[in-house]
Structures are given as structure tokens and as C-alpha cells.
Protein backbone atom coordinates (compact mmCIF):
# COMPACT_ATOMS: atom_id res chain seq x y z
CA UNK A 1 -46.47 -23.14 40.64
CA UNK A 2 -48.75 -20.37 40.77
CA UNK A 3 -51.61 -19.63 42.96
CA UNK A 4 -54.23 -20.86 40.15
CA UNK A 5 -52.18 -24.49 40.25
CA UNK A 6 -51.58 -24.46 44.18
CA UNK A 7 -55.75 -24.25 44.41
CA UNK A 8 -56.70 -26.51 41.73
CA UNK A 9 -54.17 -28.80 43.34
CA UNK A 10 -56.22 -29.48 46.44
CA UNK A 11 -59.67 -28.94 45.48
CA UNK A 12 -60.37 -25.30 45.84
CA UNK A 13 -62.80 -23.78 43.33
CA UNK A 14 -65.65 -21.96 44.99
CA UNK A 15 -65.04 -20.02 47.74
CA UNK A 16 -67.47 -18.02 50.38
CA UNK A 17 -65.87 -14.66 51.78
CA UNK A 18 -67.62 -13.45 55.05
CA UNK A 19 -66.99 -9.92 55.36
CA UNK A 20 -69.00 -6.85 56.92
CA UNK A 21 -66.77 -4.50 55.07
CA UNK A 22 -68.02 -3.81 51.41
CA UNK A 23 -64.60 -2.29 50.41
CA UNK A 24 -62.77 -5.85 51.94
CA UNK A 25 -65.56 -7.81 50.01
CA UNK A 26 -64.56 -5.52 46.65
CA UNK A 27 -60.76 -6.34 46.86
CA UNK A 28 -61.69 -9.77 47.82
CA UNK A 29 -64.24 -10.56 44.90
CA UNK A 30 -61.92 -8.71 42.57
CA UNK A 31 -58.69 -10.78 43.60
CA UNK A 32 -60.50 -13.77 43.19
CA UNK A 33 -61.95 -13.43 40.21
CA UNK A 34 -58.99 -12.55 38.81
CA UNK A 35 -57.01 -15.60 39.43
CA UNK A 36 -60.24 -17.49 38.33
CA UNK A 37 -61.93 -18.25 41.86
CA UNK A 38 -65.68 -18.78 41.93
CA UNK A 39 -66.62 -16.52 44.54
CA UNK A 40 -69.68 -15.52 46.62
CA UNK A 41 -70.26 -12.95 48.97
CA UNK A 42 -71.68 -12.26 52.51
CA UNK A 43 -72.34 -9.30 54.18
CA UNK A 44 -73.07 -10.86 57.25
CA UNK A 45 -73.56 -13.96 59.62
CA UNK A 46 -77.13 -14.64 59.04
CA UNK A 47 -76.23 -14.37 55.22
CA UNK A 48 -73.25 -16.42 55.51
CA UNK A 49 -75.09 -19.01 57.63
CA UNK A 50 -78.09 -19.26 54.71
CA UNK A 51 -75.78 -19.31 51.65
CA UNK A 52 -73.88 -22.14 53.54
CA UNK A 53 -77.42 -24.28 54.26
CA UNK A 54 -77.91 -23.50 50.49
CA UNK A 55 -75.09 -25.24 49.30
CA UNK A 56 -75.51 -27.86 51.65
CA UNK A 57 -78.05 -29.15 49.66
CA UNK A 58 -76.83 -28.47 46.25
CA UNK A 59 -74.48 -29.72 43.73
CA UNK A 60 -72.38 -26.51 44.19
CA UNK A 61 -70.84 -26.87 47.54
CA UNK A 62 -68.52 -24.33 48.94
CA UNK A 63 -64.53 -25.81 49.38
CA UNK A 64 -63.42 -23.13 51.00
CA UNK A 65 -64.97 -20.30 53.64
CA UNK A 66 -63.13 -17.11 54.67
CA UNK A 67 -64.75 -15.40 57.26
CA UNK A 68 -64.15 -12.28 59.66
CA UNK A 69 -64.12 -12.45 63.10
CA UNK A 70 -66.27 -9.55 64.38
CA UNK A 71 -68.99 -8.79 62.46
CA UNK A 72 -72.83 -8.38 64.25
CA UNK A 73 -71.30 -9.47 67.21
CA UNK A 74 -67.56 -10.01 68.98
CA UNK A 75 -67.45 -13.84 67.48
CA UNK A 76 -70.16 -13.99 64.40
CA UNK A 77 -67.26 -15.27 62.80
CA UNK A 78 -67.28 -18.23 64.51
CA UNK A 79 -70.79 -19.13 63.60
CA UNK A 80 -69.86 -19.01 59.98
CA UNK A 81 -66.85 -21.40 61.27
CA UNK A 82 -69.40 -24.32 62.81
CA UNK A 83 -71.42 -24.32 60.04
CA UNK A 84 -68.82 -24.69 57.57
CA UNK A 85 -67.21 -27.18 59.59
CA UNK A 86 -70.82 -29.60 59.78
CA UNK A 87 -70.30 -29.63 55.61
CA UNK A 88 -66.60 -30.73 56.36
CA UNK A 89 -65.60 -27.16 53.94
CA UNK A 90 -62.31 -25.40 55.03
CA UNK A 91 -62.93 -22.80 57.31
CA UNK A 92 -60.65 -19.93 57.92
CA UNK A 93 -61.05 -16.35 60.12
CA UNK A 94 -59.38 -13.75 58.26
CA UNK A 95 -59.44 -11.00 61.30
CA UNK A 96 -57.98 -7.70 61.44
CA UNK A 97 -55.94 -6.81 64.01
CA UNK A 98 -54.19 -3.16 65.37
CA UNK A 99 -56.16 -1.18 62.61
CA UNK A 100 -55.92 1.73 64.64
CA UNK A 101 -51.88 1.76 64.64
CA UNK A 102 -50.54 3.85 61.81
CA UNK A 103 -48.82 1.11 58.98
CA UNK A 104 -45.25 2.36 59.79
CA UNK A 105 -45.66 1.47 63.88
CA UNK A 106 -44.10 -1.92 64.83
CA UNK A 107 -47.28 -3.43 65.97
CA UNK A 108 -49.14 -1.49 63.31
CA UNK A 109 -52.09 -3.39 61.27
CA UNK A 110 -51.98 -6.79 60.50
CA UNK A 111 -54.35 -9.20 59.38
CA UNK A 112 -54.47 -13.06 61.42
CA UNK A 113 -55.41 -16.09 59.23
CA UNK A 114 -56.61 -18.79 62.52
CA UNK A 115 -56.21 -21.35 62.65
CA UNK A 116 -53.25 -21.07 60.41
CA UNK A 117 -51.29 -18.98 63.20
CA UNK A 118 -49.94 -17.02 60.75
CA UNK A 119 -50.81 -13.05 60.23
CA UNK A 120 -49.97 -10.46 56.96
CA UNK A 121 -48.99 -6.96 57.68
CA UNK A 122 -51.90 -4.94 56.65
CA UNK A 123 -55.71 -4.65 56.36
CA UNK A 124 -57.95 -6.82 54.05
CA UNK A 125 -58.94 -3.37 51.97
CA UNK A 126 -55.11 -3.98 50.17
CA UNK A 127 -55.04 -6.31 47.37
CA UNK A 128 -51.80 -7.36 48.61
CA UNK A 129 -52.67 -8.75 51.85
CA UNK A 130 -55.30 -11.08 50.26
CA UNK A 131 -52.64 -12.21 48.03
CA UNK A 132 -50.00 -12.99 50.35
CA UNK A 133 -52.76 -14.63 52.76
CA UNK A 134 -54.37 -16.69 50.39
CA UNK A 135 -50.85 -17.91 49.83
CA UNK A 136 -50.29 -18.83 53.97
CA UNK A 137 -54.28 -20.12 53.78
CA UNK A 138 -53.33 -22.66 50.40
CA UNK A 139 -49.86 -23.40 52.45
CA UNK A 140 -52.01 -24.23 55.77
CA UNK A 141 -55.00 -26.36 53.76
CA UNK A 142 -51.84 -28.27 51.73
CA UNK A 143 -50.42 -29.55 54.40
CA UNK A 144 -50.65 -33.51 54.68
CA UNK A 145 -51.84 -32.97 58.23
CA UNK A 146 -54.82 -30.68 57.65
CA UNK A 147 -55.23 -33.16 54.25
CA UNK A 148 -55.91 -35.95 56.55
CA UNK A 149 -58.08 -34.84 58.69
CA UNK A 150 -60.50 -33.30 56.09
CA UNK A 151 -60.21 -36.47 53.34
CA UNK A 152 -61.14 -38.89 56.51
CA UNK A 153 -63.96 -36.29 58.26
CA UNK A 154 -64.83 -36.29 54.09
CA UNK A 155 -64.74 -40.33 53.51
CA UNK A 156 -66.75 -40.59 57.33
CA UNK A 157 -69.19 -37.63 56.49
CA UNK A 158 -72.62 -40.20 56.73
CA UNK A 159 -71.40 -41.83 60.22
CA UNK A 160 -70.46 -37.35 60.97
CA UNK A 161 -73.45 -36.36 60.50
CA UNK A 162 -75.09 -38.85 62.64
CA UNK A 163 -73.10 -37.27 65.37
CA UNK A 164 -71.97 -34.39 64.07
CA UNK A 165 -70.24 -32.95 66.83
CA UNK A 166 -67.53 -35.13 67.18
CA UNK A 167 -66.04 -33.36 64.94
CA UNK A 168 -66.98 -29.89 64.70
CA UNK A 169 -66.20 -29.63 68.61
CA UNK A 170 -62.58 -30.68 68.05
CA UNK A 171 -62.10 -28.61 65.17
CA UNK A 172 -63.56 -25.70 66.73
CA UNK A 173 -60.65 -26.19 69.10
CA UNK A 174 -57.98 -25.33 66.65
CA UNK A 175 -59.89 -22.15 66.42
CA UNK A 176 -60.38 -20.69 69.52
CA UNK A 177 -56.99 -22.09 71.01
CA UNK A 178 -54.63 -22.59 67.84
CA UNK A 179 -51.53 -24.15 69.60
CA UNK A 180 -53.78 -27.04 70.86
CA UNK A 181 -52.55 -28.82 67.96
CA UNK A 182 -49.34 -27.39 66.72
CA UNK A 183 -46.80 -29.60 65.83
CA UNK A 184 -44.11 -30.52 68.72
């Protein structure tokens, strides 16, 4: 089954990518268009942050968010993660890591996909690396644990949003400490 099938398959279709990079939002936008992705753009937090409000309130909600880490600040990315999680849409932080190293040192520049706990051996400017994490992002959203948790936050969203931070503050958990909830 390829990628196209593995996103239809649970409900992917319009996707927000968070960047501060415009090359990394270029390869992005072109990769996803060209396995048939609706895709919008953000340049920054505050962008990110509107565009999400926006679609709160529209027939054209977002399913899926990919964000950077460090943008305007150390953790804008995490912003862009909260609000995401109040409209119960996937959130992911696609952060770069050891850009600085050469590609052909050991520890040399790799991209992390939280809370997936997973990483791809190069930077988000590579075609490559968005294919291979979008593959470890539709692996991480498929599985029947993260399924659960989204289709009940989904079928509870009117009691959520009454007290919305339920959970948003335990999700956020999976994001800033990943193992909390890895399987035993």
C-alpha cells in the first residue's frame, strides 16, 4: 500500500506544515502535492496559530499539523502543538537536529518526528527525509493506540471543550517527555 492509501486510510487529507524555513516549506509543499496532499503553509507561529483558529470554524479542518520546533522562539513549536491539540488534529514536531555535523559524521543531521520517538537521517530541505518521515508519522498516527485516543477525544469533543484541558495537558505530555507513555 502506498503512501496515498496509508493516508486516505486514516483520515488524512489536509495537512498544515509549520516551518520558518522557506526552502523546508518548498520541498514540503512540493512532496505533498505530489502524492495528492492538500497542503497549507506557515511561516511562523502567529501564522500557524491564525490559520488553525480559521479552520476551527470552518468546514475545512486541518487532520494533520507538522510543525518545527524552534521557530520565533526555543519552543514556538509547541504553541502550534496546543492549539492543534484543542481541535483534537494530529500534531507532530518535525525538528532538526545536529545540522551543524557534516552528513557523513555518526551523529551528523537528523531530523526527530516527537512524539513518534523516531528520527530520519537528514534535514527537512531533502525530499527524501519528508518521505521517509511522513512514512514513521502515518506508522505513529495508525497505530490502534494513538487511534483510540483521538476517535474517543473526537466522539467526547463537546464535553472537551467544556474543559478543554483535560486533554491537551496530557497530550502535551507525550510531547515534552515522549517515554511517558511508551509501551512496556
Amino acid at each position: 500500500m502506498g503512501i496515498e492509501e496509508k493516508l486516505q486510510e486514516i483520515g488524512i487529507k489536509r495537512v498544515l506544515v509549520v516551518d520558518d524555513s522557506e526552502e523546508n516549506l518548498a520541498v514540503a509543499s512540493r512532496y505533498f502535492h505530489k502524492i495528492g496532499v492538500d497542503i497549507d503553509l506557515a511561516f511562523n507561529r502567529e501564522s500557524a496559530l491564525e490559520m488553525l483558529k480559521e479552520s476551527q470554524v470552518s468546514e475545512k479542518r486541518y487532520d494533520l499539523v507538522i510543525s518545527d520546533l524552534e521557530m520565533e522562539t526555543k519552543d514556538a513549536g509547541m504553541d502550534v502543538v496546543r492549539k492543534a491539540l484543542e481541535t483534537i488534529t494530529y500534531p507532530i514536531i518535525l525538528t532538526g537536529r545536529n545540522y551543524n555535523l557534516p552528513d557523513s559524521h555518526p551523529h551528523g543531521p537528523n531530523t526527530a518526528i516527537i512524539p513518534a520517538e523516531e528520527s530520519v537521517k537528514g534535514k527537512k530541505s531533502a525530499t527524501e527525509t519528508w518521505e521517509i518521515a511522513l512514512e514513521k508519522i502515518v506508522e505513529y498516527l495508525s497505530s490502534s493506540e494513538t487511534q483510540r485516543i483521538y476517535n474517543s477525544a473526537r466522539r467526547y469533543q463537546k464535553h472537551l471543550n467544556e474543559v478543554p484541558n483535560i486533554f491537551v495537558e496530557t497530550m502535551l505530555k507525550l510531547y515534552e517527555h515522549p517515554s511517558t507513555f511508551s509501551k512496556t
